[in-house]
Protein backbone atom coordinates (compact mmCIF):
# COMPACT_ATOMS: atom_id res chain seq x y z
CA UNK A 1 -5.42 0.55 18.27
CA UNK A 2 -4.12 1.94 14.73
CA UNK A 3 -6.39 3.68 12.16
CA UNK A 4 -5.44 3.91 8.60
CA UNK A 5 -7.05 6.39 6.18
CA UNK A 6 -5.67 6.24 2.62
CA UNK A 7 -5.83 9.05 0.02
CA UNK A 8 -4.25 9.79 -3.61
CA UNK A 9 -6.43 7.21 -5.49
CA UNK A 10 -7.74 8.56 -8.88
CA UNK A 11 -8.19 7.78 -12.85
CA UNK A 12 -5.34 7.84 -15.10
CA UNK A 13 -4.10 7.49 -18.47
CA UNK A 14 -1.97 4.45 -18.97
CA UNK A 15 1.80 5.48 -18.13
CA UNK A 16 0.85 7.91 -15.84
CA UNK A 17 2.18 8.22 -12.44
CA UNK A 18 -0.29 8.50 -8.53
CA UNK A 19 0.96 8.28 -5.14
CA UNK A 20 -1.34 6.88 -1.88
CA UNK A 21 -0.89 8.04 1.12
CA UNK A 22 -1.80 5.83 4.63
CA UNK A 23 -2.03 8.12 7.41
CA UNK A 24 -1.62 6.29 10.65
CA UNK A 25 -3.00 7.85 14.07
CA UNK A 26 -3.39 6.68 17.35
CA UNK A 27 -0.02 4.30 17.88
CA UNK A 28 3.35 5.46 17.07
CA UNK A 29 4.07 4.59 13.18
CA UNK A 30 7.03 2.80 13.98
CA UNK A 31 5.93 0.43 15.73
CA UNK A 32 4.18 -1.22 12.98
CA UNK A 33 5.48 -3.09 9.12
CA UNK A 34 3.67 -1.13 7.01
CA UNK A 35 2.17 -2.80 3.89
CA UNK A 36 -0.25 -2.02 0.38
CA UNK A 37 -2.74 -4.61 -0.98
CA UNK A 38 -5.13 -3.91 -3.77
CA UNK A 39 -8.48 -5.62 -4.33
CA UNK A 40 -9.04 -5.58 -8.65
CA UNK A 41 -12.41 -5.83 -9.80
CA UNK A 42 -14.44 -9.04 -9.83
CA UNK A 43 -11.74 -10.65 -7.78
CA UNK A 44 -12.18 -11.94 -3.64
CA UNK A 45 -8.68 -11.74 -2.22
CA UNK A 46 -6.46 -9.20 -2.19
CA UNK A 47 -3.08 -8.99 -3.38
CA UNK A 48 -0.08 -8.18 -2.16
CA UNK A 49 1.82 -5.28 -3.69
CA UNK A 50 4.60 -4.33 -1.68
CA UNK A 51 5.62 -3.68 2.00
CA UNK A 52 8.48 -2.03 4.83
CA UNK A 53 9.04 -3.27 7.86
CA UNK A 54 8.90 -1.25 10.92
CA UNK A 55 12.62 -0.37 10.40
CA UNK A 56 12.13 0.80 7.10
CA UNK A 57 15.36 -1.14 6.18
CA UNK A 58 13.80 -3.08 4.28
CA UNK A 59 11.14 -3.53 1.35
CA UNK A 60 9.98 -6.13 -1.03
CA UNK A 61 7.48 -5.76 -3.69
CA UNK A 62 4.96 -8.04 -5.79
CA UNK A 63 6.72 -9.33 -8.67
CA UNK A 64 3.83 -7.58 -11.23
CA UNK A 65 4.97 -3.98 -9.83
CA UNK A 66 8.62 -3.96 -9.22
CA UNK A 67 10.89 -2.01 -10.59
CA UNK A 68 7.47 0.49 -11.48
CA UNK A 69 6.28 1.15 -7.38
CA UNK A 70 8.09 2.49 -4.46
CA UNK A 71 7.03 1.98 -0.82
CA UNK A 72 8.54 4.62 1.62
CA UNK A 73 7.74 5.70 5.00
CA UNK A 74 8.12 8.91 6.79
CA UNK A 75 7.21 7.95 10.77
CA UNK A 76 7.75 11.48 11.90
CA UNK A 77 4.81 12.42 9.77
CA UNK A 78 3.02 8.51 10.29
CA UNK A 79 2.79 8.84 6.82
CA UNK A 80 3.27 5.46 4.32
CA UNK A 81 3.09 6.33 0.76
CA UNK A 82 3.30 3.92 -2.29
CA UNK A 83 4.69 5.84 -5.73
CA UNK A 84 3.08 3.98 -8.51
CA UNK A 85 4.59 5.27 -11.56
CA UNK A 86 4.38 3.52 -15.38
CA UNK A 87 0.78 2.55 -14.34
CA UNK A 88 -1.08 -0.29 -16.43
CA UNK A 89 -5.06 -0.82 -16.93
CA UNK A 90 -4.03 -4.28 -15.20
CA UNK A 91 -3.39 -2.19 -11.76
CA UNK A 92 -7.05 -0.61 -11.80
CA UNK A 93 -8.18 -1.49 -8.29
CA UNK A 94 -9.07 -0.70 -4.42
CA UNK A 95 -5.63 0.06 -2.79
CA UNK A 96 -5.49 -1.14 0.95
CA UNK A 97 -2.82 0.19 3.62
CA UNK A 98 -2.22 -2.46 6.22
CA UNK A 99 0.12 -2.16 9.55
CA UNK A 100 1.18 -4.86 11.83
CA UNK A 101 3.41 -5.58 14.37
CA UNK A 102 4.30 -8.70 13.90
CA UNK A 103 8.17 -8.47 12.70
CA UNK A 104 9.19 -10.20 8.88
CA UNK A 105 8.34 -10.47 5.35
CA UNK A 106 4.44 -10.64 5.80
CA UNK A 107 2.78 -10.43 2.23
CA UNK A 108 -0.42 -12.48 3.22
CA UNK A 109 -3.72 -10.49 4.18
CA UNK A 110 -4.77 -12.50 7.28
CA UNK A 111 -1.19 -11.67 8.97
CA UNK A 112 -2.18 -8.02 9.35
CA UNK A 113 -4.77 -6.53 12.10
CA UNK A 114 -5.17 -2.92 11.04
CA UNK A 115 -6.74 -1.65 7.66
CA UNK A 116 -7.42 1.08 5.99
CA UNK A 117 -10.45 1.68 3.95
CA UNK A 118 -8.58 1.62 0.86
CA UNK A 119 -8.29 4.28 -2.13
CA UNK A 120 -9.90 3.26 -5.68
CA UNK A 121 -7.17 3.98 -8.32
CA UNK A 122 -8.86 3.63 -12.00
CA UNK A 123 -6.14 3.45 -14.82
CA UNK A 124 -7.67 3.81 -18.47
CA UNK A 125 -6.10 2.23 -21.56
């Protein structure tokens, strides 16, 4: 069993800069790909934003953030932490931490068993 417990969620101006936090406890961080969704308002699924695999090796990000968000991991600390930075009213939303152990690419919701209880992050324009 894996809890997640985000933090670093807040209201911004447009172009400003946050960075979440997903504190893992109970299994060993590295174990697990380690992925953020967000949930906007008014909308039912959630979206992929970007993930790392258990390795940290690798990352891939939505196509709407790259080049703006970086996902990084620290497993000594079972920290993940997603650097949002250049921050649009378009990325207003609840921001989910996800962990699985399933190895891959996994950017869809129903391929991950442990969530957090997301972070709202509130950009103004």
């Amino acid at each position: 069993q894996v809890q997640l417990v985000e933090s670093g969620g807040g209201l911004v101006q447009a172009g400003g800069s946050l960075r979440l936090s997903c504190r893992t406890s109970g299994r060993t961080l590295s174990s697990y790909g380690m992925a953020w969704f967000r949930q906007a308002p008014g909308k039912e699924e959630r979206e992929f934003v970007a993930l790392c695999t258990w390795s940290g090796r690798t990352t891939y990000y939505a196509d709407s953030v790259k080049g703006r968000f970086t996902i990084s991991r620290d497993n000594a600390k079972n920290t993940v932490y997603l650097q949002m930075n250049s921050l649009k009213p378009d990325d207003t939303a609840v921001y989910y931490c996800a962990a699985d152990s399933k190895r891959g690419i996994l950017t869809l919701p129903h391929l991950y068993e442990y969530w957090g209880q997301g972070t709202q992050v509130t950009v103004s324009s």
